[in-house]
C-alpha atoms as a PDB file:
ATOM      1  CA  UNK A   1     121.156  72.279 121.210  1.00  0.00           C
ATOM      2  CA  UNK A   2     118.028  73.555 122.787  1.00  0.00           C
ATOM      3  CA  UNK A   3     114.962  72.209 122.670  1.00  0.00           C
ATOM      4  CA  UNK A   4     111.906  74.694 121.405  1.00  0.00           C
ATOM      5  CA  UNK A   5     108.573  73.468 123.661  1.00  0.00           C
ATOM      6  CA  UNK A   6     105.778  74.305 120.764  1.00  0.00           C
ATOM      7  CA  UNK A   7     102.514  75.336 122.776  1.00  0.00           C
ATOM      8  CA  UNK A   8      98.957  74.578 121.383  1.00  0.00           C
ATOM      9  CA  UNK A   9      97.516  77.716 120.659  1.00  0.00           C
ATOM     10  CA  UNK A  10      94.180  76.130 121.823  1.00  0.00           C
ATOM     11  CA  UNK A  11      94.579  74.256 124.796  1.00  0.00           C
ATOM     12  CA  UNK A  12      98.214  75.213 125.754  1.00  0.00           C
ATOM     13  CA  UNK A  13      99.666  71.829 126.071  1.00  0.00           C
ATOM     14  CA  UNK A  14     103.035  71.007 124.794  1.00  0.00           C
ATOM     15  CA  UNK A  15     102.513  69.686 120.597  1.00  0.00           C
ATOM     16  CA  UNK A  16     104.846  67.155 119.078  1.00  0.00           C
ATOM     17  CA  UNK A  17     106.600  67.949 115.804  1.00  0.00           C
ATOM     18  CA  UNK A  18     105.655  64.750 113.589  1.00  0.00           C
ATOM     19  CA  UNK A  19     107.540  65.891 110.295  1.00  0.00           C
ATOM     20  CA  UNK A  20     109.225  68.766 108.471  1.00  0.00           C
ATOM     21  CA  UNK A  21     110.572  69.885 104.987  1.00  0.00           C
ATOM     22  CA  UNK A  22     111.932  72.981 103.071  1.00  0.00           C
ATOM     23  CA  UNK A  23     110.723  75.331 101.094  1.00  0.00           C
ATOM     24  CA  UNK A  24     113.579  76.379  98.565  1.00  0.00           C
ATOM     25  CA  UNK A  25     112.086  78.940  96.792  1.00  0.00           C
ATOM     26  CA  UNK A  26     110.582  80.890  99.766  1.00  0.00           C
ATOM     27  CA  UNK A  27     113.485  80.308 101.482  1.00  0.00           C
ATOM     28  CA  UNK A  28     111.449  78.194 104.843  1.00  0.00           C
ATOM     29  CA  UNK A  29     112.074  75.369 106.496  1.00  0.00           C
ATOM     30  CA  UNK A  30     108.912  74.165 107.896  1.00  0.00           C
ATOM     31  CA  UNK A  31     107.955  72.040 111.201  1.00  0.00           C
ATOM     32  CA  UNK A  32     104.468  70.632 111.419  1.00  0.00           C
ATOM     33  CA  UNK A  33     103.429  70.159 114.995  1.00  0.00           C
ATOM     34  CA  UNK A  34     100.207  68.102 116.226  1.00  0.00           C
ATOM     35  CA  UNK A  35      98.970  68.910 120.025  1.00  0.00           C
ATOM     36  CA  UNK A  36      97.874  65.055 120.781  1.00  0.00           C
ATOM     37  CA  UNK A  37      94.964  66.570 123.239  1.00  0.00           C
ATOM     38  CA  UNK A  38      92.635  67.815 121.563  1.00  0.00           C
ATOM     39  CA  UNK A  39      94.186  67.542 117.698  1.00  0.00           C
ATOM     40  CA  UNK A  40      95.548  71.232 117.364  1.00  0.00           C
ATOM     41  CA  UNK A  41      97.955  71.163 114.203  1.00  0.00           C
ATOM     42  CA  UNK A  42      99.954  74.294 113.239  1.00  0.00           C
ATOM     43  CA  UNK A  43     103.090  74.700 110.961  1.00  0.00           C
ATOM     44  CA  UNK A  44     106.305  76.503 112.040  1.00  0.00           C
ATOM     45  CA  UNK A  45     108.169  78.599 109.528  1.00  0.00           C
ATOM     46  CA  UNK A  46     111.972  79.402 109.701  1.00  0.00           C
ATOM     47  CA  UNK A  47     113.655  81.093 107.410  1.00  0.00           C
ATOM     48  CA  UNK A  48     115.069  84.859 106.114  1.00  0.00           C
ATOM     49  CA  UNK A  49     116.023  85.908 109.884  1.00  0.00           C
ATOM     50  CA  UNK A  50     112.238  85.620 110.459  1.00  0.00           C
ATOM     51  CA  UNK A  51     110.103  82.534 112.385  1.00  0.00           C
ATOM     52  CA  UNK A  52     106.111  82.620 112.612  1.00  0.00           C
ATOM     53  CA  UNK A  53     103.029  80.188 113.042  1.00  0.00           C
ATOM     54  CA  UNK A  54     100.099  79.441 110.882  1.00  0.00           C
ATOM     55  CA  UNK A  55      96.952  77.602 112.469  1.00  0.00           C
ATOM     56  CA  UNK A  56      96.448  74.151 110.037  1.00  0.00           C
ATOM     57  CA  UNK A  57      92.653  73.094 110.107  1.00  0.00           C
ATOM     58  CA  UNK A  58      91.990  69.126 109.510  1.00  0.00           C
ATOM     59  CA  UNK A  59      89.798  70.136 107.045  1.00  0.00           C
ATOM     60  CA  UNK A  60      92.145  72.693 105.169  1.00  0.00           C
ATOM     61  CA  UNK A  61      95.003  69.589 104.749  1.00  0.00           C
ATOM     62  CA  UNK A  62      92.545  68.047 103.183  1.00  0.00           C
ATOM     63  CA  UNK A  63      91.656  70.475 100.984  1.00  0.00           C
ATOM     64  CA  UNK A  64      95.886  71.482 100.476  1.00  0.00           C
ATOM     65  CA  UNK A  65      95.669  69.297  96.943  1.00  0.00           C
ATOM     66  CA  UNK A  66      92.610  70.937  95.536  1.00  0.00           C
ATOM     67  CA  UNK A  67      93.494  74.138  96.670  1.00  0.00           C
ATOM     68  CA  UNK A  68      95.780  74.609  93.224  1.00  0.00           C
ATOM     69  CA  UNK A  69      93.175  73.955  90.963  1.00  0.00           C
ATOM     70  CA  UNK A  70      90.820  77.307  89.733  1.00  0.00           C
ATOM     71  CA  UNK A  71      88.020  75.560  91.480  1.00  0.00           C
ATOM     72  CA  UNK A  72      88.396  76.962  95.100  1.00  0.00           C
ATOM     73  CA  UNK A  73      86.214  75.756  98.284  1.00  0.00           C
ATOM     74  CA  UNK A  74      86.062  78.387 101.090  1.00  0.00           C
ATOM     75  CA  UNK A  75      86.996  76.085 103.982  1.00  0.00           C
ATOM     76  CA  UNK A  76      89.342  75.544 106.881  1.00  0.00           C
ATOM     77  CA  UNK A  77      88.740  76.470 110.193  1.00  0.00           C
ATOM     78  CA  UNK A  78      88.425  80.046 110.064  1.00  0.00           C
ATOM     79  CA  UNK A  79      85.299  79.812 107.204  1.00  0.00           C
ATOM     80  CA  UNK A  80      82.189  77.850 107.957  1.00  0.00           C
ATOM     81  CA  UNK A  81      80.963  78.180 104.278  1.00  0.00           C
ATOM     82  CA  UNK A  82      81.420  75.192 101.913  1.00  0.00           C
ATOM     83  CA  UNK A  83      81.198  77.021  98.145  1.00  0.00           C
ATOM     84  CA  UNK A  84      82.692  75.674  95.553  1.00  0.00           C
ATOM     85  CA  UNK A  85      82.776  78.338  92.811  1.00  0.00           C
ATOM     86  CA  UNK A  86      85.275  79.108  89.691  1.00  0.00           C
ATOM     87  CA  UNK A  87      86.966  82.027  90.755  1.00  0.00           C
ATOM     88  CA  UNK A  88      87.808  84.184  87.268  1.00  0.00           C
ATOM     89  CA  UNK A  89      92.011  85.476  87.763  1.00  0.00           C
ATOM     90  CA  UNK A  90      91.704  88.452  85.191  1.00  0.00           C
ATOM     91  CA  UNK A  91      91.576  91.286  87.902  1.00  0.00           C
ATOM     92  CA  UNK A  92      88.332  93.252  87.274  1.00  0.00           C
ATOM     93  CA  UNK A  93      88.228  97.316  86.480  1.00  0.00           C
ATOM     94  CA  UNK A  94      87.351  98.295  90.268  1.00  0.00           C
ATOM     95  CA  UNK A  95      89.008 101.123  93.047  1.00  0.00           C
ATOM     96  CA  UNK A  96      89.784  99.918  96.412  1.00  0.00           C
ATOM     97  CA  UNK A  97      90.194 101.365  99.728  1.00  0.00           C
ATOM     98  CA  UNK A  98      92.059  99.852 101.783  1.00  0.00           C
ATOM     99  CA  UNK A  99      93.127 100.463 105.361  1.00  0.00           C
ATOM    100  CA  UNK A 100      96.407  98.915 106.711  1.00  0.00           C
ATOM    101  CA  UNK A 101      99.002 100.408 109.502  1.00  0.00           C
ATOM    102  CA  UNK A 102      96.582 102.887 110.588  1.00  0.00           C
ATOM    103  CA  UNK A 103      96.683 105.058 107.210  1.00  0.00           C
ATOM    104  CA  UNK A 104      94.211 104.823 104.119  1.00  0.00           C
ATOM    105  CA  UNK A 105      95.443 103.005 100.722  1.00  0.00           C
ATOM    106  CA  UNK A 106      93.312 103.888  97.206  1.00  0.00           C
ATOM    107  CA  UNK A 107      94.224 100.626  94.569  1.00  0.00           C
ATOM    108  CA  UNK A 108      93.262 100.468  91.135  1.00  0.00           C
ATOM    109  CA  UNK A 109      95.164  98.113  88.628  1.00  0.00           C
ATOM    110  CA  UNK A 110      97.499 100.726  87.633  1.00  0.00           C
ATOM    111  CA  UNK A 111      98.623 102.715  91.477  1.00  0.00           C
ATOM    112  CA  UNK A 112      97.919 102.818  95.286  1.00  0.00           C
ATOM    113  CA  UNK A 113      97.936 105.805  96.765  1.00  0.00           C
ATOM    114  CA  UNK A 114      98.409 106.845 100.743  1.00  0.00           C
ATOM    115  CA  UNK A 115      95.606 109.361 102.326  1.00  0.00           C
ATOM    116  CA  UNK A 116      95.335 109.969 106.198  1.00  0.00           C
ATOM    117  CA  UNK A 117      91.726 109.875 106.293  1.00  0.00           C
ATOM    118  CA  UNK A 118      88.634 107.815 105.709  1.00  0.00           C
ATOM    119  CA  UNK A 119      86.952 110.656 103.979  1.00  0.00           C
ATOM    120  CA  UNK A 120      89.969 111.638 102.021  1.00  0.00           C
ATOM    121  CA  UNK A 121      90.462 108.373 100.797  1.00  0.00           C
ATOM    122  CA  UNK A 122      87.218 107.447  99.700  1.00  0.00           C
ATOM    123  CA  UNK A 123      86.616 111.352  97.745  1.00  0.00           C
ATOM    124  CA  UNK A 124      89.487 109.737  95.814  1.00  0.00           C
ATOM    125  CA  UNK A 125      88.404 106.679  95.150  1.00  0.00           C
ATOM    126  CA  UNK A 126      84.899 108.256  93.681  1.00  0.00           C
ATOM    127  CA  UNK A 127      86.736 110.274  91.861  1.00  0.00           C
ATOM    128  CA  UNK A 128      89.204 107.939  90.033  1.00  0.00           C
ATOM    129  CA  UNK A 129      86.846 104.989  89.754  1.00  0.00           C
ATOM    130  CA  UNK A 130      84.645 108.323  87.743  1.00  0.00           C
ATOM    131  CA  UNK A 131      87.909 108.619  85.546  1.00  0.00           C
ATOM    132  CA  UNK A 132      88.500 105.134  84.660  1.00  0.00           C
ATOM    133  CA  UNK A 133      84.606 104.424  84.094  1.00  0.00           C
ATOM    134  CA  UNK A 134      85.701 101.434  87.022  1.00  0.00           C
ATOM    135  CA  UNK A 135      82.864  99.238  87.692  1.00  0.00           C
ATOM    136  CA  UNK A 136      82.822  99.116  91.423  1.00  0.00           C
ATOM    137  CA  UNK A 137      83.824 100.918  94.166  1.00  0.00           C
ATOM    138  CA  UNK A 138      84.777  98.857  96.885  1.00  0.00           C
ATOM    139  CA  UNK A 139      86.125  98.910 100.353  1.00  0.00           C
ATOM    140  CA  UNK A 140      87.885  96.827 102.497  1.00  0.00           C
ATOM    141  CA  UNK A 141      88.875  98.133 106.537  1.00  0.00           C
ATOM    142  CA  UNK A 142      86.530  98.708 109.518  1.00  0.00           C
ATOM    143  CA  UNK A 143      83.136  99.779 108.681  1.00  0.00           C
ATOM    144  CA  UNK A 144      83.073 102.670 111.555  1.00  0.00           C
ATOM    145  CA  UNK A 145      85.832 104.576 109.477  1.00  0.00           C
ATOM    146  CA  UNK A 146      83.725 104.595 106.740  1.00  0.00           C
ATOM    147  CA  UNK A 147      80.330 105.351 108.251  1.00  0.00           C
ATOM    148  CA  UNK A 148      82.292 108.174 110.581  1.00  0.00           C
ATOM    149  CA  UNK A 149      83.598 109.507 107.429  1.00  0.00           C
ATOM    150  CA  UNK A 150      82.507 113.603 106.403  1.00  0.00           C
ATOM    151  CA  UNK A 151      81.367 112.788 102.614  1.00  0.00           C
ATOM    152  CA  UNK A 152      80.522 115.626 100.007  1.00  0.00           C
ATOM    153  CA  UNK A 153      76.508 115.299  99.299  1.00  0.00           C
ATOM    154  CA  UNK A 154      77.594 114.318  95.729  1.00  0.00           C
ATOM    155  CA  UNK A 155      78.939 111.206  96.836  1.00  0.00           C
ATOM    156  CA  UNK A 156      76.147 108.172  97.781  1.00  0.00           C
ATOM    157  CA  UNK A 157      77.342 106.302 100.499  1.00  0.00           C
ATOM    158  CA  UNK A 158      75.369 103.194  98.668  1.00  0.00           C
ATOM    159  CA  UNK A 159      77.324 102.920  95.607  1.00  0.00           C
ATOM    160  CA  UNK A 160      80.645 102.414  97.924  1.00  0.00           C
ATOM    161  CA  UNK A 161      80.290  98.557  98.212  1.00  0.00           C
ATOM    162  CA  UNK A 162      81.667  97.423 101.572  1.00  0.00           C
ATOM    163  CA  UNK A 163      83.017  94.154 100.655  1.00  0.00           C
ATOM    164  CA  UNK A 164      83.765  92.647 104.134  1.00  0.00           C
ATOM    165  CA  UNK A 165      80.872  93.400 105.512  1.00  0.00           C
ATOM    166  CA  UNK A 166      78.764  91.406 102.049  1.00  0.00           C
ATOM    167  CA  UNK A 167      81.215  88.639 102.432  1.00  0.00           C
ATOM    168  CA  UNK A 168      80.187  87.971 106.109  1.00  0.00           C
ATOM    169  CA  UNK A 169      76.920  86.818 104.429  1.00  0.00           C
ATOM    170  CA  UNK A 170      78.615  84.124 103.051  1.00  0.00           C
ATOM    171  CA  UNK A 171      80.865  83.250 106.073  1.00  0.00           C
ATOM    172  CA  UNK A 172      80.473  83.424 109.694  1.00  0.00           C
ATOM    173  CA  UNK A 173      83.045  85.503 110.825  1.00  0.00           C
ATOM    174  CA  UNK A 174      85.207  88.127 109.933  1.00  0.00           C
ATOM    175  CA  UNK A 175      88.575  87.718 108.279  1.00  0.00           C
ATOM    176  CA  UNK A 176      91.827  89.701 107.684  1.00  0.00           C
ATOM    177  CA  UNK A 177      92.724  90.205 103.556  1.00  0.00           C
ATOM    178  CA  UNK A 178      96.060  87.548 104.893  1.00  0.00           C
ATOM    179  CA  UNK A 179      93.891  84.699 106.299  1.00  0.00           C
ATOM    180  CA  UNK A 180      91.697  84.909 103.448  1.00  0.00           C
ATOM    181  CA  UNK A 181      94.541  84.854 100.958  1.00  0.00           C
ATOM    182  CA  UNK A 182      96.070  81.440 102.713  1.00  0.00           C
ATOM    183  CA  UNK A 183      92.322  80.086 103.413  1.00  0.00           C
ATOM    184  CA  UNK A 184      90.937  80.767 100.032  1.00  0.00           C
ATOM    185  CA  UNK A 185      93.903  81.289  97.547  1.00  0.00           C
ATOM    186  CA  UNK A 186      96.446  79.341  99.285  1.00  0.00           C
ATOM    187  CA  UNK A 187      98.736  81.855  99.312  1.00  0.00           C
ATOM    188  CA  UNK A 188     100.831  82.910 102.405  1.00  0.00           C
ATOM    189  CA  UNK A 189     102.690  85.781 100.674  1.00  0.00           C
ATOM    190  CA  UNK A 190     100.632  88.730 102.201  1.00  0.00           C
ATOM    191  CA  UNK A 191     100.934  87.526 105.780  1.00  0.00           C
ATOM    192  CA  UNK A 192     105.032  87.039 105.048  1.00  0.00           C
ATOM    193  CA  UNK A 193     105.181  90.955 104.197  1.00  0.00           C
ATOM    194  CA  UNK A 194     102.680  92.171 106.663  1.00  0.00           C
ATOM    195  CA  UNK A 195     104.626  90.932 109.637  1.00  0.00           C
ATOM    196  CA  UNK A 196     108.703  92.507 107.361  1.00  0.00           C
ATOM    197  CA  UNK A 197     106.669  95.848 106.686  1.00  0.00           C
ATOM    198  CA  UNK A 198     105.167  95.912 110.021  1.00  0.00           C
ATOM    199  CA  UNK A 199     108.170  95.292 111.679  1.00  0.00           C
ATOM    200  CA  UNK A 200     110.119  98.344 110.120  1.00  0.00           C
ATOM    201  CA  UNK A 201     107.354 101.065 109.997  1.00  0.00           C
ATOM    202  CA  UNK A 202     107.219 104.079 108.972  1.00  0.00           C
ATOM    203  CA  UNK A 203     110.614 103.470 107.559  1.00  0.00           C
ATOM    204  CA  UNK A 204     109.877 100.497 105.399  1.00  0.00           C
ATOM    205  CA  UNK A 205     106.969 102.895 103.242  1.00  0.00           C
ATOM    206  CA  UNK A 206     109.882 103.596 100.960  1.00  0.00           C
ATOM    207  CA  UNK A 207     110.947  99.916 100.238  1.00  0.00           C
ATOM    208  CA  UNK A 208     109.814  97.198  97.492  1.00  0.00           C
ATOM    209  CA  UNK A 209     108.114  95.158  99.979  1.00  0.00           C
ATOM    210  CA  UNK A 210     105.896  97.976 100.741  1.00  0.00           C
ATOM    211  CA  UNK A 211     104.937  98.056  97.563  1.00  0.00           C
ATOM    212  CA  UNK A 212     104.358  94.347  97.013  1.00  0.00           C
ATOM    213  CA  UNK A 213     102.505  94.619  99.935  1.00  0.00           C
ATOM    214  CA  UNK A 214      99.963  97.077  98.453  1.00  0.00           C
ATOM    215  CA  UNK A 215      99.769  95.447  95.134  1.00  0.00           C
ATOM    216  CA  UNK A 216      99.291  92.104  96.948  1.00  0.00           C
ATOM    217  CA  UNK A 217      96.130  93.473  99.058  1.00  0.00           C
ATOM    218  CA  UNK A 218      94.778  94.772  96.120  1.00  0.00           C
ATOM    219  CA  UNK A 219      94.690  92.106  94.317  1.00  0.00           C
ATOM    220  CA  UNK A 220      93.178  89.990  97.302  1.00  0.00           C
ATOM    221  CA  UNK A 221      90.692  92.644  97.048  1.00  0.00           C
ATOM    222  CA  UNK A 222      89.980  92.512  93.951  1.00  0.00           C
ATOM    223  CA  UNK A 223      89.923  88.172  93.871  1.00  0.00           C
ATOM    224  CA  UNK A 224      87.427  88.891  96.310  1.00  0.00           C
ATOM    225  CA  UNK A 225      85.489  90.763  94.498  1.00  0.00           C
ATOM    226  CA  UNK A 226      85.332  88.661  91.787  1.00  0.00           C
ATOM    227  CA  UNK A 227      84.472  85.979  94.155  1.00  0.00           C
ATOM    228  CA  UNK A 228      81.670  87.845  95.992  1.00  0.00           C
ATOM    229  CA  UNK A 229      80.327  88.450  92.498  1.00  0.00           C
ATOM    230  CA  UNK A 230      80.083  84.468  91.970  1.00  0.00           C
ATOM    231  CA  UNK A 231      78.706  84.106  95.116  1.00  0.00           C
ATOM    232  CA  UNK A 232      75.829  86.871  94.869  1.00  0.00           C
ATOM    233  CA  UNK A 233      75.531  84.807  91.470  1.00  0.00           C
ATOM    234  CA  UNK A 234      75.385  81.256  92.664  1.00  0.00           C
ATOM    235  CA  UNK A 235      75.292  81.200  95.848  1.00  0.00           C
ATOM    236  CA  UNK A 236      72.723  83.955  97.169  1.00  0.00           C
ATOM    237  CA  UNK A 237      73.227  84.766 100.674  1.00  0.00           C
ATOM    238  CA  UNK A 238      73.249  81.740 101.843  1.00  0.00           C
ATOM    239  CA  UNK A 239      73.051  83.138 106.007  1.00  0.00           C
ATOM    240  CA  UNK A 240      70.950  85.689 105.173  1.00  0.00           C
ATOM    241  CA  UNK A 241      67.690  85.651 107.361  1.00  0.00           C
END
């Protein structure tokens, strides 16, 4: 059999596999690996013709216990912030835009729609959040698109809430909608269809993981909001100056 050298993602050296278990349900078996120079851990995940990495801070194994509970501490290596907040599950009435695979995505609770542009996408999102009296617009991609994008003079730029960019008050760097659904949720279900849709694009647009995969970022989005809400609440920009 032959023997997979795991590299540290930090310091390249080879890391030693100190235990391992399955997963039934998600259909994983799992190898955690510890780099004994500087203390790297990561865990390897086999499993449904499919094999990827996932960093594992000291602090976020930890925090693996409480991360069940509806109390939820933004930690782990990737977050600096230490909140702990109740995070309400009930998703709230907002419209999303989103921005994954190059293309534009418009969520509400009920559809997500596909439109090629920045502009396009968030005309619609005015629009329906107008329709369905939503409380928020909010947006989620890189904050260039949106500040690039041609807008109709009936739309105010200022009541499309870019949610990213308020979260990085709150944390010191910027995160993808998949870390921050395994750092703060402690769910690893949008990273697991990211890299299946990914892999078969533009074909896989037509398939039920596509599908999951848009419901699944909105309702990240949408957790977030409800987070950033607490926060503003709570915690009031805490790295503000």
């Amino acid at each position: 059999m032959k023997m997979i050298v795991v590299e540290c993602p930090s310091c390249s050296s080879p890391m030693e596999k100190v235990r391992e278990w399955d997963m039934p349900k998600k259909r994983y078996h799992v190898m955690h690996y510890v780099c004994r120079d500087c203390g790297g851990r990561l865990n390897r995940y086999v499993g449904r013709g499919r094999e990827f990495v996932l960093r594992v801070s000291v602090k976020r194994r930890k925090a693996a216990k409480r991360q069940r509970r509806t109390t939820r501490s933004i930690s782990g290596g990737a977050v600096s912030a230490k909140v702990k907040i109740s995070i309400p599950k009930t998703l709230p009435n907002i419209v999303a835009v989103d921005q994954f695979g190059g293309v534009f995505y418009v969520h509400d609770v009920e559809k997500s729609t596909e439109h090629p542009t920045a502009a396009e996408a968030l005309q619609e999102a005015v629009r329906r959040a107008a329709n369905r009296l939503a409380e928020a617009v909010v947006y989620f991609g890189e904050d260039e698109k949106l500040q690039e994008a041609k807008l109709p003079p009936w739309i105010n730029r200022g009541a499309v809430n870019n949610l990213a960019k308020e979260l990085e008050k709150y944390v010191e760097s910027s995160l993808s909608l998949a870390v921050i659904r395994r750092e703060v949720f402690g769910r690893t279900d949008l990273l697991e269809l990211e890299l299946a849709v990914s892999r078969n694009l533009p074909a896989a647009k037509t398939s039920g993981e596509h599908r999951r995969l848009l419901r699944t970022r909105f309702e990240t989005i949408a957790l977030l909001y409800n987070l950033y809400k607490r926060l503003v609440a709570e915690h009031p920009s805490p790295f503000a100056h």
